[in-house]
N, C-alpha and C. Protein backbone atom coordinates (compact mmCIF):
# COMPACT_ATOMS: atom_id res chain seq x y z
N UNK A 1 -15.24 1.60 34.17
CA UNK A 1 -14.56 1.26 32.93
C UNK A 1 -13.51 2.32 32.59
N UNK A 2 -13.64 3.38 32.83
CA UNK A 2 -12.86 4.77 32.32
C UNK A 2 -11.31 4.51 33.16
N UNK A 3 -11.66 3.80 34.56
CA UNK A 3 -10.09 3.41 35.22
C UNK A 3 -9.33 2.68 34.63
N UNK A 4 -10.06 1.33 34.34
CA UNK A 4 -9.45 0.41 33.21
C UNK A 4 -8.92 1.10 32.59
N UNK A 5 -9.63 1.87 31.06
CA UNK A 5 -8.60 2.24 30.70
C UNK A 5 -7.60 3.32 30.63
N UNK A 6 -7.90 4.21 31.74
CA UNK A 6 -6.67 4.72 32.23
C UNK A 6 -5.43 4.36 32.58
N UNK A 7 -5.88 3.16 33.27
CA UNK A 7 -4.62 1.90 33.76
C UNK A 7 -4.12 1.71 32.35
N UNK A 8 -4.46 1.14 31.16
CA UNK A 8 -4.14 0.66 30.19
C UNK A 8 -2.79 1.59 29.85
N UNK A 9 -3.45 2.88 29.79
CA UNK A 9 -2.77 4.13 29.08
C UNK A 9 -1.45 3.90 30.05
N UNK A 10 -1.48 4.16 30.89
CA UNK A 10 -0.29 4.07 31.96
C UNK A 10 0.44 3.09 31.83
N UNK A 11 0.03 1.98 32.00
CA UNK A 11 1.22 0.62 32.00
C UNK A 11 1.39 0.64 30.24
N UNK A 12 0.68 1.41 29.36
CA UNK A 12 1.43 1.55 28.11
C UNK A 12 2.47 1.92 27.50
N UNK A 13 2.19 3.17 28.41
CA UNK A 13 3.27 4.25 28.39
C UNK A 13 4.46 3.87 29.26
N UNK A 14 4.43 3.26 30.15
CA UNK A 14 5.49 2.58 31.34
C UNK A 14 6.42 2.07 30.39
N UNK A 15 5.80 0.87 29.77
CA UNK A 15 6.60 -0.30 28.88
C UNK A 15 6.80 0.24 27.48
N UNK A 16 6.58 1.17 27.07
CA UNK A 16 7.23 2.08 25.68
C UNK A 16 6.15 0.69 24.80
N UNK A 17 4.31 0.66 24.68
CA UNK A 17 3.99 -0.35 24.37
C UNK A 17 3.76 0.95 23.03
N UNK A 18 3.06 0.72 21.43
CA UNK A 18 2.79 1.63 20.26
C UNK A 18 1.12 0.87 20.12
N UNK A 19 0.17 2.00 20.19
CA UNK A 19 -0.98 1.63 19.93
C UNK A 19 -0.79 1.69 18.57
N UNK A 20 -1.64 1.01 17.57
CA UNK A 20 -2.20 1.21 16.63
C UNK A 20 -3.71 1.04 16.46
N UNK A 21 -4.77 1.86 15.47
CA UNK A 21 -6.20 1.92 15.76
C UNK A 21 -6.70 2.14 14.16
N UNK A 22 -7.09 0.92 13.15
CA UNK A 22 -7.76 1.04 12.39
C UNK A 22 -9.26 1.75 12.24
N UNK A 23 -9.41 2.43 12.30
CA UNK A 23 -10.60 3.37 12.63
C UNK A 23 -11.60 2.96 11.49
N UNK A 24 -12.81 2.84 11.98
CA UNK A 24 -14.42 2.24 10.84
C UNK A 24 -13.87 1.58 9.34
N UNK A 25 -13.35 0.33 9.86
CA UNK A 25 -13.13 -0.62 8.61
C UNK A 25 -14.00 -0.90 8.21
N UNK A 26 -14.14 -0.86 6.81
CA UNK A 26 -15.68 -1.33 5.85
C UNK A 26 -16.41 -2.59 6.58
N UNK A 27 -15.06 -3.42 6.44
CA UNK A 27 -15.42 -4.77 6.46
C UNK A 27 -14.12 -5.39 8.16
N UNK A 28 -14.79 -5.98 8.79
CA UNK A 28 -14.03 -6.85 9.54
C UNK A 28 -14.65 -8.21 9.94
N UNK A 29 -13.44 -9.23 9.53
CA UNK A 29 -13.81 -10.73 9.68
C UNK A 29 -13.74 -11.05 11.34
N UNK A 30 -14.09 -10.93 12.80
CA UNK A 30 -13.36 -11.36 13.70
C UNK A 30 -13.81 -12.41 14.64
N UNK A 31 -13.42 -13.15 15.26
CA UNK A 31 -13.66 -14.22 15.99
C UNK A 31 -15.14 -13.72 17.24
N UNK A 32 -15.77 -14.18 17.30
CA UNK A 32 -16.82 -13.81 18.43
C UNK A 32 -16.86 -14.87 19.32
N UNK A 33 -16.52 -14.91 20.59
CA UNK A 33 -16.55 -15.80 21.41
C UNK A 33 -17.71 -16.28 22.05
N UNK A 34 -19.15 -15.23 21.91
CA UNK A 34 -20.30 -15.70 22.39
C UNK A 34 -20.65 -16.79 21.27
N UNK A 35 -20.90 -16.13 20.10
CA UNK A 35 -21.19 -17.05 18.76
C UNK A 35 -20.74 -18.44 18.29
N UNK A 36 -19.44 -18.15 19.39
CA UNK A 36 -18.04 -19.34 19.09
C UNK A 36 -17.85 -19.61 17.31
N UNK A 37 -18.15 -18.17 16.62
CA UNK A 37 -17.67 -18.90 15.56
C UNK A 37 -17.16 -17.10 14.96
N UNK A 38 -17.09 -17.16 13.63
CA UNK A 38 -16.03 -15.91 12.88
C UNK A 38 -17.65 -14.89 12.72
N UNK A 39 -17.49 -13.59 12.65
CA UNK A 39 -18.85 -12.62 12.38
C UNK A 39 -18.05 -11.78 11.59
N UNK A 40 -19.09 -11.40 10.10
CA UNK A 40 -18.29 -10.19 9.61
C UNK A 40 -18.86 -9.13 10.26
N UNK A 41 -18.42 -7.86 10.56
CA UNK A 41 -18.82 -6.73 11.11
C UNK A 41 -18.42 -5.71 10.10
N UNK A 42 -19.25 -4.44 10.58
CA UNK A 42 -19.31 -3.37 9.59
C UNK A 42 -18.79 -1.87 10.53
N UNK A 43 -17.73 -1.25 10.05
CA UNK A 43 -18.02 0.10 10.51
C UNK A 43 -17.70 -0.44 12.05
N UNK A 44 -16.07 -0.89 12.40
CA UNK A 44 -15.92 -0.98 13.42
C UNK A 44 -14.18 -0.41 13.69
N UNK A 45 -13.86 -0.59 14.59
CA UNK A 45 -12.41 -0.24 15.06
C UNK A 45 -11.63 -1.62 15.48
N UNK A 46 -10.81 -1.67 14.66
CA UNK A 46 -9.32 -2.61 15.18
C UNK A 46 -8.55 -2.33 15.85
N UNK A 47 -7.80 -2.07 17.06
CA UNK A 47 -6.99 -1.97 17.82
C UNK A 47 -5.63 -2.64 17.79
N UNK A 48 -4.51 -2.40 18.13
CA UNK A 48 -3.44 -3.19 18.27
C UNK A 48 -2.15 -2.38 19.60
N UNK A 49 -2.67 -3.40 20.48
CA UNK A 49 -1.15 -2.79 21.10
C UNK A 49 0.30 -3.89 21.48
N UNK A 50 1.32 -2.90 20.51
CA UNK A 50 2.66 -3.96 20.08
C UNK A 50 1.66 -5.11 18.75
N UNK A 51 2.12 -6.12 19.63
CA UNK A 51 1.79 -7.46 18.65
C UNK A 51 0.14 -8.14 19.08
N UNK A 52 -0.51 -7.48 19.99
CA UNK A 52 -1.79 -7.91 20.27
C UNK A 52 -2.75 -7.01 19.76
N UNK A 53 -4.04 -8.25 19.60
CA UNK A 53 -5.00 -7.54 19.37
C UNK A 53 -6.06 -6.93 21.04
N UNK A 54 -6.27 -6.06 20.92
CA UNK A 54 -6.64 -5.39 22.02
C UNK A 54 -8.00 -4.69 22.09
N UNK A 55 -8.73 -4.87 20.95
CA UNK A 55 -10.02 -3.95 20.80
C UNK A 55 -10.38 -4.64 19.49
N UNK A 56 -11.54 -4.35 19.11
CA UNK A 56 -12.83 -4.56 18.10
C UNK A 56 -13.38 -4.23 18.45
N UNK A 57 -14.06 -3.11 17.82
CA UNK A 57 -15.62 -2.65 18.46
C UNK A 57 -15.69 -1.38 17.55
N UNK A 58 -16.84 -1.10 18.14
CA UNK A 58 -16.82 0.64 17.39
C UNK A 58 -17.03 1.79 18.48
N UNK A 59 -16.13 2.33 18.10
CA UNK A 59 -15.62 3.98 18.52
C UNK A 59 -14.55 3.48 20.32
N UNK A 60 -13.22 3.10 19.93
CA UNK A 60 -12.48 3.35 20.47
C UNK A 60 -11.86 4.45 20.77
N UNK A 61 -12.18 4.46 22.83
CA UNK A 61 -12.40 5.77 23.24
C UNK A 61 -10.72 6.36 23.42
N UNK A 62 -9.93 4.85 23.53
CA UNK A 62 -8.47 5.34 24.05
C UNK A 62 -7.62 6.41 22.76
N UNK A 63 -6.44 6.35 23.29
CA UNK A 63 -5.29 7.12 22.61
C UNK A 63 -4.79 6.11 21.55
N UNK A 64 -3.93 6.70 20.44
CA UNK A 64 -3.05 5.73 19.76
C UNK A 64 -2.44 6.46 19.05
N UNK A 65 -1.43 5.55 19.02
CA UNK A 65 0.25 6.14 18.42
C UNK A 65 0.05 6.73 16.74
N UNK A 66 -0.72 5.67 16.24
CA UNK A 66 -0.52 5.52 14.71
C UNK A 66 -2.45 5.18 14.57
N UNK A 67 -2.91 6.16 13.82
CA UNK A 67 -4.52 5.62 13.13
C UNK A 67 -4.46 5.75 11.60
N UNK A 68 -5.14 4.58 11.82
CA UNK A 68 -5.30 3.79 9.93
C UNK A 68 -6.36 4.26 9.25
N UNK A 69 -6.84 5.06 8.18
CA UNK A 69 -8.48 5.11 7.83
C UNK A 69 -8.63 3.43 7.80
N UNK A 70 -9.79 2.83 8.02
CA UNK A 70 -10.67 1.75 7.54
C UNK A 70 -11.35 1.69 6.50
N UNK A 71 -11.42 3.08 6.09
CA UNK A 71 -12.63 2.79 4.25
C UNK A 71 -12.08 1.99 3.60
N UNK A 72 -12.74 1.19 2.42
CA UNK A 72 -12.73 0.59 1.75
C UNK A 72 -11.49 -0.67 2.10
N UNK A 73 -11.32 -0.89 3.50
CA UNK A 73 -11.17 -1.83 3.49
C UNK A 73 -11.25 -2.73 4.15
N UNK A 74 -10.62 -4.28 4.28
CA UNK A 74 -11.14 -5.61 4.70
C UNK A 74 -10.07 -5.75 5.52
N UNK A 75 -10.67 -6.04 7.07
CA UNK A 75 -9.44 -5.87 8.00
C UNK A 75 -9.68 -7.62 8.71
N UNK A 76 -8.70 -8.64 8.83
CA UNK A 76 -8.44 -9.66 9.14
C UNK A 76 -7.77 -9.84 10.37
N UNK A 77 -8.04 -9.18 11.88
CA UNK A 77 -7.34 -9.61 12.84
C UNK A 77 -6.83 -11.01 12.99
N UNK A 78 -5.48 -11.33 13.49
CA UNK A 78 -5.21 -12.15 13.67
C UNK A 78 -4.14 -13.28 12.75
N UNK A 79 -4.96 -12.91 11.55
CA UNK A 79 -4.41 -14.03 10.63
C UNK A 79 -3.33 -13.85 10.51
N UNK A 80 -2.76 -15.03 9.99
CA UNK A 80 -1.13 -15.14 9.95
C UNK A 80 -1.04 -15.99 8.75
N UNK A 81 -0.03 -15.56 7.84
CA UNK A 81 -0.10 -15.62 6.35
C UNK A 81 1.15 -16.67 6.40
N UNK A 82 0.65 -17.68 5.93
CA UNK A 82 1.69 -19.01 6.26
C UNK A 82 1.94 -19.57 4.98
N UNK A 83 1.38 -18.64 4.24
CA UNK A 83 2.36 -18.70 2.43
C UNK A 83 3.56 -19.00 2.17
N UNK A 84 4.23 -20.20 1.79
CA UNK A 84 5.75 -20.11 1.40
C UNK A 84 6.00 -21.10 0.56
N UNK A 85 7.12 -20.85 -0.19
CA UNK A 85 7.46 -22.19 -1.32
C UNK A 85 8.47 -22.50 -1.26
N UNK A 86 8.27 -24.12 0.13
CA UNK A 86 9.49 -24.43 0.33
C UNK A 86 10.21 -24.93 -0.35
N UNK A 87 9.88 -25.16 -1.80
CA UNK A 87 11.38 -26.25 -3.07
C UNK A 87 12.08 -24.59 -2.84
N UNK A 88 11.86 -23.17 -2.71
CA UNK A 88 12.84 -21.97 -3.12
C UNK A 88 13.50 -21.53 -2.37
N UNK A 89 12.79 -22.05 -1.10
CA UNK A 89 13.42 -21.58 0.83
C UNK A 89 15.47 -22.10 0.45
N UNK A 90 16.05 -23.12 -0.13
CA UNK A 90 17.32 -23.51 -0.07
C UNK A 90 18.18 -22.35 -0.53
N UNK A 91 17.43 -21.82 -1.69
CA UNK A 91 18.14 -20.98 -2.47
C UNK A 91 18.39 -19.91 -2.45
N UNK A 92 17.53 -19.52 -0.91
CA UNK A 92 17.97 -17.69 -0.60
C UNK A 92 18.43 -18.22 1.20
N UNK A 93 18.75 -19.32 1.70
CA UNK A 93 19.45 -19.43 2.63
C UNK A 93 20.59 -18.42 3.17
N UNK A 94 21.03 -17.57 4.15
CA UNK A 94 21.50 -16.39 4.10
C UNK A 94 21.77 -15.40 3.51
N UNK A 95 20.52 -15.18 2.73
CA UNK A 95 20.41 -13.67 1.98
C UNK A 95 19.31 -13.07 2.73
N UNK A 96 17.96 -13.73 2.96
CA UNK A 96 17.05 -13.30 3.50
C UNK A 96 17.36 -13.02 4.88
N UNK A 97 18.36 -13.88 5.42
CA UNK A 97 18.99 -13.58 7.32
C UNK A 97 19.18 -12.17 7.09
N UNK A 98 20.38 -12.33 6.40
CA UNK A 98 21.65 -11.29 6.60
C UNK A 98 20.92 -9.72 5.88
N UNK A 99 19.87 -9.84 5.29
CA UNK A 99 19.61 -8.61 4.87
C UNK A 99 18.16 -8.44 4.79
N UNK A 100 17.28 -9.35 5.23
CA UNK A 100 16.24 -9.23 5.42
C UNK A 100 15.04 -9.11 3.68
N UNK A 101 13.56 -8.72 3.75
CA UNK A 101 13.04 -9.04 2.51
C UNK A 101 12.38 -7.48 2.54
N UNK A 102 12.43 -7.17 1.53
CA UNK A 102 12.10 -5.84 1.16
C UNK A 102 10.34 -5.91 0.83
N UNK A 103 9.86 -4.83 1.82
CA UNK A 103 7.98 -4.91 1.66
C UNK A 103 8.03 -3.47 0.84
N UNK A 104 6.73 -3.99 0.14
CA UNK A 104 6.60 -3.40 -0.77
C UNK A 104 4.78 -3.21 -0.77
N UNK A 105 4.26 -1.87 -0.35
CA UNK A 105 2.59 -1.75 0.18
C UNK A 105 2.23 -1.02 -0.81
């Protein structure tokens, strides 16, 4: 297992990939494929490398670019927030292109 992820580290670093590593989230909702259904878990690690998810578990042994504390909070791999109100979408038609939407955490 330790080659694996050595390999990982390497073809990471090859392709300029950015780990990110939520470290012991209170709470995580994530898909379990034995269970075939969603498990909350406690006191685990989220992983992300680029735009994938790459790890769940607890105590991720690899490297990462950027680590998140997890206390107190509720970590949702995956989801994708498909919130929008399309009667308002007409009315910012090339404002949101041309200059993008300002986040605010």
């Amino acid at each position: 297992m330790s080659g694996a992820t050595d390999n990982h580290k390497i073809a990471a670093e090859e392709v300029g990939m950015t780990t990110t590593v939520i470290r012991n989230a209170d709470w995580v909702i994530a898909w379990d494929e034995t269970a075939e259904r969603h498990l909350y878990r406690r006191g685990v690690d989220v992983v992300f490398a680029d735009d994938r998810i790459s790890f769940v578990g607890r105590n991720w042994p690899g490297a990462a670019d950027q680590v998140i504390d997890g206390k107190d909070r509720l970590v949702l791999p995956g989801l994708i927030d498909i919130h929008s109100h399309p009667e308002h979408e007409p009315l910012y038609r090339g404002v949101r292109e041309e200059h993008g939407d300002a986040i605010c955490i």
